[in-house]
PDB file of N, CA and C in Angstrom:
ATOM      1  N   UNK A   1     143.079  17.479 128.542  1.00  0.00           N
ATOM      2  CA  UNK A   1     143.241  18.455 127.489  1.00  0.00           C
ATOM      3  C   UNK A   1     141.885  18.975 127.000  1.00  0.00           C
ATOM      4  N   UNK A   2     140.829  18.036 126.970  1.00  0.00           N
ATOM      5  CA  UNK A   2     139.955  18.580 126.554  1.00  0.00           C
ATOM      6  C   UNK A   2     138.993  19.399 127.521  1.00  0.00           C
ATOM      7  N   UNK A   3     139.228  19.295 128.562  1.00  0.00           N
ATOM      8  CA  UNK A   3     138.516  19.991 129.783  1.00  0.00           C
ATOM      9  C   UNK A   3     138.972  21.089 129.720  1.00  0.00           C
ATOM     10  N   UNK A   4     140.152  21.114 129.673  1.00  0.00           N
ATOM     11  CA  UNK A   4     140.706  22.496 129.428  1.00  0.00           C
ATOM     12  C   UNK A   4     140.529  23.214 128.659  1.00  0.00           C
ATOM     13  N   UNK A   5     140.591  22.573 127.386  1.00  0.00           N
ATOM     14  CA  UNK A   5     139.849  23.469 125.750  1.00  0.00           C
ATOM     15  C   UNK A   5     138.832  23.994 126.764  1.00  0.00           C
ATOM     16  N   UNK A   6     138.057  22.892 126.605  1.00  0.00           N
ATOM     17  CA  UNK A   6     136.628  23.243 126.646  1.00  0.00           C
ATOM     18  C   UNK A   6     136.186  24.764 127.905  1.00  0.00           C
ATOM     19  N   UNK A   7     136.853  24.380 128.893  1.00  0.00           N
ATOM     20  CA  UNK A   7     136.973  25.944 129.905  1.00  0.00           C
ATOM     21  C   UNK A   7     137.303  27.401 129.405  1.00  0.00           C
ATOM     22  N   UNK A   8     138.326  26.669 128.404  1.00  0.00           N
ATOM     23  CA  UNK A   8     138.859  28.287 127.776  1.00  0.00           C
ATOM     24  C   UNK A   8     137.786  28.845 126.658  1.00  0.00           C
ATOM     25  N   UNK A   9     137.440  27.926 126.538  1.00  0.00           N
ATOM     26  CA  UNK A   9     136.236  28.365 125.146  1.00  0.00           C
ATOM     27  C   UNK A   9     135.324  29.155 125.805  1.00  0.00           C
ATOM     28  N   UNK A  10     134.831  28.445 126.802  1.00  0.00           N
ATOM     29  CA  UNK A  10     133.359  29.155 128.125  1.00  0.00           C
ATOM     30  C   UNK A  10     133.541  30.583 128.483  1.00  0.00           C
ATOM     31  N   UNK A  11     135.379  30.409 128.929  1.00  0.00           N
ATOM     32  CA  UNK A  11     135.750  31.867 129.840  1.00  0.00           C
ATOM     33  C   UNK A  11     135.707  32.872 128.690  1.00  0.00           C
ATOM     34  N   UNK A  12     136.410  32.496 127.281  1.00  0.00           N
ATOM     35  CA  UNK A  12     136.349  33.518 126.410  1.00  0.00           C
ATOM     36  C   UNK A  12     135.130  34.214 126.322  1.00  0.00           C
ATOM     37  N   UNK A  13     134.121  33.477 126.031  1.00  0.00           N
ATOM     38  CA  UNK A  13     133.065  33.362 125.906  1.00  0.00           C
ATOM     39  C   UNK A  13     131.827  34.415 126.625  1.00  0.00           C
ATOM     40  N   UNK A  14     132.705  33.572 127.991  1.00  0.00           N
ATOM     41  CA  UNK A  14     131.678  35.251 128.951  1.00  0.00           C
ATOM     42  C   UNK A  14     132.693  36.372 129.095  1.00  0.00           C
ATOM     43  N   UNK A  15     134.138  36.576 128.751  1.00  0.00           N
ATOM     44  CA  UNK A  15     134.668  37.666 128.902  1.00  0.00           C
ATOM     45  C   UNK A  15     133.875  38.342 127.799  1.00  0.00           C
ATOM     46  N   UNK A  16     133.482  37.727 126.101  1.00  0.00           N
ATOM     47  CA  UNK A  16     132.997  38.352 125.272  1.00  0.00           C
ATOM     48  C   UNK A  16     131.682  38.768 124.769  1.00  0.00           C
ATOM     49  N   UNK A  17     131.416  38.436 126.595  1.00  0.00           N
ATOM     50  CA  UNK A  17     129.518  38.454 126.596  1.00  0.00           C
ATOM     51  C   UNK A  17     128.604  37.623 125.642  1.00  0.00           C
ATOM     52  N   UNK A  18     129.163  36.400 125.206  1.00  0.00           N
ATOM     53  CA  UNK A  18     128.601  35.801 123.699  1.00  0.00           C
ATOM     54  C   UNK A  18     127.420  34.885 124.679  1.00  0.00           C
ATOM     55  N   UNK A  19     126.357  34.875 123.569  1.00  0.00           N
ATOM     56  CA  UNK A  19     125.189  34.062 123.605  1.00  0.00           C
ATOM     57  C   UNK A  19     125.824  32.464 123.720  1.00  0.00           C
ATOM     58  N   UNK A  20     126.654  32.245 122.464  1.00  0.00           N
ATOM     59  CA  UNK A  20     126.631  30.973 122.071  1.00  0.00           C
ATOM     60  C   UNK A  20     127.928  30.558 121.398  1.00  0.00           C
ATOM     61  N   UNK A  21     128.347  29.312 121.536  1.00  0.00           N
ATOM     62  CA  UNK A  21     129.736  28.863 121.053  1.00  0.00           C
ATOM     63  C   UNK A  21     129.284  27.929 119.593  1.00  0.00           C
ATOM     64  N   UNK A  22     130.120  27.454 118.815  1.00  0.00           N
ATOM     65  CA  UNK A  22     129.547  26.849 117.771  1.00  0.00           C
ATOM     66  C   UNK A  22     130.708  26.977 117.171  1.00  0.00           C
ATOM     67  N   UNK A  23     130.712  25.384 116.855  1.00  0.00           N
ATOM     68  CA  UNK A  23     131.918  24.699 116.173  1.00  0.00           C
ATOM     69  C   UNK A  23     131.294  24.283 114.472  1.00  0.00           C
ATOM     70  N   UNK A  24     131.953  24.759 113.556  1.00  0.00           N
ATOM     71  CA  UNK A  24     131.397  24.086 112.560  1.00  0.00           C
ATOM     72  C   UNK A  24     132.701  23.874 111.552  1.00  0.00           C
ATOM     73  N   UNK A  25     132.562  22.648 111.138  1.00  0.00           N
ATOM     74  CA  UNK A  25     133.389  21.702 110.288  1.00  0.00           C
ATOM     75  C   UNK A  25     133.587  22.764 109.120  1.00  0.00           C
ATOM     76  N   UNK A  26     134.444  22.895 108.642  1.00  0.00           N
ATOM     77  CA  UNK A  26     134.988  23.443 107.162  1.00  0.00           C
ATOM     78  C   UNK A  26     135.915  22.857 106.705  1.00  0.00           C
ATOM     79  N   UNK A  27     135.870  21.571 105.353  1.00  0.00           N
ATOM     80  CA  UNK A  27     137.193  21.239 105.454  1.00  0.00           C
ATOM     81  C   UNK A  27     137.895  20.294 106.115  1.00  0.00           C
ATOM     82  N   UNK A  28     139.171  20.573 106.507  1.00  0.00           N
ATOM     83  CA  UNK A  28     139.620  19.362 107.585  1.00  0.00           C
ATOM     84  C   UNK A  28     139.837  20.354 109.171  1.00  0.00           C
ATOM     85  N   UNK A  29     139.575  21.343 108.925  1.00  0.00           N
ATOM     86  CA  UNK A  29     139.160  22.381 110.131  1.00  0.00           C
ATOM     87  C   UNK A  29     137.912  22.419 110.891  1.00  0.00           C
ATOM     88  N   UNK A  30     138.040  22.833 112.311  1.00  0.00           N
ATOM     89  CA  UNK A  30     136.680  22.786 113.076  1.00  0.00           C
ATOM     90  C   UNK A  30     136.502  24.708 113.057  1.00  0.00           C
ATOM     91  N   UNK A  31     135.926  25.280 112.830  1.00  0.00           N
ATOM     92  CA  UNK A  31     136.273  26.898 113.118  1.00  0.00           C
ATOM     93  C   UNK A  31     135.423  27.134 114.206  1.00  0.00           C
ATOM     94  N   UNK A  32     136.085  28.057 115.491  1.00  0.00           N
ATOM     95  CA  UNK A  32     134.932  28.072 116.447  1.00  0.00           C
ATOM     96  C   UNK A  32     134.990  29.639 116.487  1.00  0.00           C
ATOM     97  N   UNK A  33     133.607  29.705 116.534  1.00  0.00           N
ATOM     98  CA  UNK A  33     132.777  31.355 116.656  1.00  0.00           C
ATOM     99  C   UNK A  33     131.722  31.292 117.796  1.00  0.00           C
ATOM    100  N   UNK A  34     131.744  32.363 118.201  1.00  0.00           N
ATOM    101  CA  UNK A  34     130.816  32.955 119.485  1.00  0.00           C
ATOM    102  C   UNK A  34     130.119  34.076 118.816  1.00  0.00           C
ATOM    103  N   UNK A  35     129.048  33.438 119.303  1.00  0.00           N
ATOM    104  CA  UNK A  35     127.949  34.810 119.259  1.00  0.00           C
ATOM    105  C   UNK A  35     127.706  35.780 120.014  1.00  0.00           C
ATOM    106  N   UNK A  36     127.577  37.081 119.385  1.00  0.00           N
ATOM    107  CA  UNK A  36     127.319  38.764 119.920  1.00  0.00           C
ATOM    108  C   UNK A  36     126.199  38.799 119.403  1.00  0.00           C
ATOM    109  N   UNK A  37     126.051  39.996 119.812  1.00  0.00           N
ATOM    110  CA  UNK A  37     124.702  41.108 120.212  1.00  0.00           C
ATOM    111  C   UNK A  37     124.803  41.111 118.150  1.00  0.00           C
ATOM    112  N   UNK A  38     126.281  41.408 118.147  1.00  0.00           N
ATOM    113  CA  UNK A  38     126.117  41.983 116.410  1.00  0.00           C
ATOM    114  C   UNK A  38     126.696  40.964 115.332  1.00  0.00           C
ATOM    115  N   UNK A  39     126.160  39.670 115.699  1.00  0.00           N
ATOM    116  CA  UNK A  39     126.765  38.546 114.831  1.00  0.00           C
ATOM    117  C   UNK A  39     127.882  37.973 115.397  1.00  0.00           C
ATOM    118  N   UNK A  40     128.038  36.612 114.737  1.00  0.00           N
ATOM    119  CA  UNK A  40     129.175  35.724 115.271  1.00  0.00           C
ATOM    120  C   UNK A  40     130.879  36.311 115.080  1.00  0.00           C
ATOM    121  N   UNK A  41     131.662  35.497 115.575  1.00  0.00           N
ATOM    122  CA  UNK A  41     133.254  36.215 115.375  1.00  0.00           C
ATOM    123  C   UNK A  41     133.677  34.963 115.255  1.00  0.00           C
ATOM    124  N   UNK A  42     134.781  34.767 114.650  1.00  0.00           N
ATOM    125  CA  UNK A  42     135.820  33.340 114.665  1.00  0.00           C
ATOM    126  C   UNK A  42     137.089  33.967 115.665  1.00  0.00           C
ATOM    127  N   UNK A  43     136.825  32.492 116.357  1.00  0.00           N
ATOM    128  CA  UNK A  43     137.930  33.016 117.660  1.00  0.00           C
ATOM    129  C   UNK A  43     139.009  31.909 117.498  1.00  0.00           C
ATOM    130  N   UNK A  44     139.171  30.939 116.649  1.00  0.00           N
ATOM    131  CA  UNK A  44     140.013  29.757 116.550  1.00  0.00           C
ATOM    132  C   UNK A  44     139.543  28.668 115.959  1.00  0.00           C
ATOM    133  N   UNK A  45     140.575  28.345 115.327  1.00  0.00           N
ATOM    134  CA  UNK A  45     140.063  26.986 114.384  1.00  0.00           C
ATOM    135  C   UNK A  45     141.176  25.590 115.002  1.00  0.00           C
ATOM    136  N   UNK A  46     140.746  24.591 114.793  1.00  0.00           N
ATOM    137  CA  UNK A  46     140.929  23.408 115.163  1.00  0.00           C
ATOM    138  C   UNK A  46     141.581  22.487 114.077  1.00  0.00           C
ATOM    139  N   UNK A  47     142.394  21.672 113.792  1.00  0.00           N
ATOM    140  CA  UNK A  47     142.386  20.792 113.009  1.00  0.00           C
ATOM    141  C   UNK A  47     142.017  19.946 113.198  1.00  0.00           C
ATOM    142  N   UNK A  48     141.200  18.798 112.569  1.00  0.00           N
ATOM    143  CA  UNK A  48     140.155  17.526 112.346  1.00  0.00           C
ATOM    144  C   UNK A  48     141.107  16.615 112.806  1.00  0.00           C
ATOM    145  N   UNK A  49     142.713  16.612 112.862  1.00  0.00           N
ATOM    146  CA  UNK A  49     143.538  15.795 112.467  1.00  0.00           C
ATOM    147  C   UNK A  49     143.437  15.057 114.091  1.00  0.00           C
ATOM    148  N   UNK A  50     143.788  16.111 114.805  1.00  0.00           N
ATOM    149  CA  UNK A  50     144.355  15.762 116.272  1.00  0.00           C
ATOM    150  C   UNK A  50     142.824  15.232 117.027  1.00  0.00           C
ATOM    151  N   UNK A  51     141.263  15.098 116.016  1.00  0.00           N
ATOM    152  CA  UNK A  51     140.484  14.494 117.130  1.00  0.00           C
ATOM    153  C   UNK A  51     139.402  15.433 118.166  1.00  0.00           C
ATOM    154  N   UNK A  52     140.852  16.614 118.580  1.00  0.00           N
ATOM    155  CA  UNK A  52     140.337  17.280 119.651  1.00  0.00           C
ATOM    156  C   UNK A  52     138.483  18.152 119.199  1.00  0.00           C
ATOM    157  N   UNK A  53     137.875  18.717 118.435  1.00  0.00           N
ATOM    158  CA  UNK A  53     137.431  19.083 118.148  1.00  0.00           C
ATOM    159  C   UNK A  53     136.136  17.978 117.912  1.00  0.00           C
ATOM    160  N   UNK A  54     136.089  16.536 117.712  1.00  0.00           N
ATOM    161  CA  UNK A  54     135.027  16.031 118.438  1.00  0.00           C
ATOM    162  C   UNK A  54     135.035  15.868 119.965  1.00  0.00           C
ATOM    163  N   UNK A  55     136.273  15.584 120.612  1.00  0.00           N
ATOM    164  CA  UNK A  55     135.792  15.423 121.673  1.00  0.00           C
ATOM    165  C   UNK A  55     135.228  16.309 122.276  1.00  0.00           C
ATOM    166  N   UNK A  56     135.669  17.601 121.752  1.00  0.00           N
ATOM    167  CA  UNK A  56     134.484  19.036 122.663  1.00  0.00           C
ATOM    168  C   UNK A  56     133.170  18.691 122.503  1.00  0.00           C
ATOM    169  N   UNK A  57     132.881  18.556 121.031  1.00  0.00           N
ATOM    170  CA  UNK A  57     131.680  18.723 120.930  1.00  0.00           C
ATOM    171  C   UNK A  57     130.427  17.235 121.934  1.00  0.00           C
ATOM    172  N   UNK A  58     131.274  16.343 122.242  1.00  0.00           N
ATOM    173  CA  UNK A  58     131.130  15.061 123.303  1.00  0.00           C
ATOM    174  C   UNK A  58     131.325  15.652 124.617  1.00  0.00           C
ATOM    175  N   UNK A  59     132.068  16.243 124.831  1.00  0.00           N
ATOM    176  CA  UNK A  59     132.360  16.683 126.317  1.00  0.00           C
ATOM    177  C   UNK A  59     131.128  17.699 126.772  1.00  0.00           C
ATOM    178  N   UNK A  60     130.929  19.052 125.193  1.00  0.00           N
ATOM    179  CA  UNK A  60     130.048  19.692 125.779  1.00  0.00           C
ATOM    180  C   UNK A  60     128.549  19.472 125.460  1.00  0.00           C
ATOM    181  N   UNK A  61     128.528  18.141 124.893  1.00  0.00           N
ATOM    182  CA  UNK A  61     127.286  17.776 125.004  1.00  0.00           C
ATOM    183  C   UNK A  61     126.392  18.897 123.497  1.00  0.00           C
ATOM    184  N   UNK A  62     127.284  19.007 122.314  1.00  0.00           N
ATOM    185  CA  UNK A  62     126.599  19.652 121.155  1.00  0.00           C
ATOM    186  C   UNK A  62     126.416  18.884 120.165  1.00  0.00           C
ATOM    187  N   UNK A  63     125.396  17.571 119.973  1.00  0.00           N
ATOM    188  CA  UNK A  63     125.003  17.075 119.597  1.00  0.00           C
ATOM    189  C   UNK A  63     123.580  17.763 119.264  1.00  0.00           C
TER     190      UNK A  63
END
Protein backbone atom coordinates (compact mmCIF):
# COMPACT_ATOMS: atom_id res chain seq x y z
CA UNK A 1 0.00 0.00 0.00
CA UNK A 2 2.52 2.21 0.66
CA UNK A 3 4.55 1.70 -2.52
CA UNK A 4 1.74 2.44 -4.19
CA UNK A 5 0.87 5.77 -2.36
CA UNK A 6 4.11 6.57 -2.69
CA UNK A 7 4.19 6.00 -6.90
CA UNK A 8 1.05 7.91 -7.23
CA UNK A 9 2.39 10.86 -5.40
CA UNK A 10 5.78 10.80 -7.91
CA UNK A 11 3.48 10.26 -11.14
CA UNK A 12 1.21 13.17 -10.03
CA UNK A 13 3.98 14.93 -9.46
CA UNK A 14 5.75 14.81 -12.87
CA UNK A 15 2.37 14.93 -14.70
CA UNK A 16 2.32 18.43 -12.67
CA UNK A 17 5.85 19.29 -13.53
CA UNK A 18 6.39 19.92 -9.58
CA UNK A 19 9.89 20.51 -8.13
CA UNK A 20 8.98 18.91 -4.88
CA UNK A 21 6.49 16.81 -2.75
CA UNK A 22 6.06 17.74 0.97
CA UNK A 23 4.03 16.32 3.55
CA UNK A 24 3.36 18.48 6.48
CA UNK A 25 1.48 17.53 9.70
CA UNK A 26 -1.58 19.83 10.50
CA UNK A 27 -3.49 18.53 13.20
CA UNK A 28 -4.30 14.89 13.04
CA UNK A 29 -3.87 15.34 9.11
CA UNK A 30 -0.73 14.88 6.89
CA UNK A 31 -1.58 17.57 3.87
CA UNK A 32 0.47 16.81 0.79
CA UNK A 33 1.47 19.71 -1.67
CA UNK A 34 3.75 19.81 -4.71
CA UNK A 35 5.65 22.44 -5.81
CA UNK A 36 5.27 24.74 -9.12
CA UNK A 37 6.99 27.22 -10.95
CA UNK A 38 4.10 29.51 -9.04
CA UNK A 39 3.98 28.10 -5.48
CA UNK A 40 2.85 24.96 -3.80
CA UNK A 41 -0.86 23.28 -4.37
CA UNK A 42 -2.53 20.77 -1.87
CA UNK A 43 -3.21 17.68 -3.75
CA UNK A 44 -4.48 15.40 -0.68
CA UNK A 45 -4.49 15.05 2.81
CA UNK A 46 -3.91 11.95 4.87
CA UNK A 47 -5.20 11.03 8.20
CA UNK A 48 -2.50 10.49 11.11
CA UNK A 49 -4.93 7.76 12.18
CA UNK A 50 -4.26 4.94 9.58
CA UNK A 51 -0.15 5.43 10.05
CA UNK A 52 0.07 5.61 6.30
CA UNK A 53 1.55 9.04 6.11
CA UNK A 54 4.69 8.10 8.23
CA UNK A 55 5.37 5.32 6.44
CA UNK A 56 5.81 7.52 3.17
CA UNK A 57 7.75 9.74 4.68
CA UNK A 58 10.18 6.24 5.75
CA UNK A 59 9.71 4.75 2.47
CA UNK A 60 10.66 8.02 0.72
CA UNK A 61 13.39 8.63 2.74
CA UNK A 62 12.04 12.55 4.02
CA UNK A 63 13.65 12.70 7.02
Amino acid sequence: MVQKKAQELIQKAIEMEASDIYLIASGNLYKIYIRQQLGRTLIEELNQEIGLPELLVDYLGMT
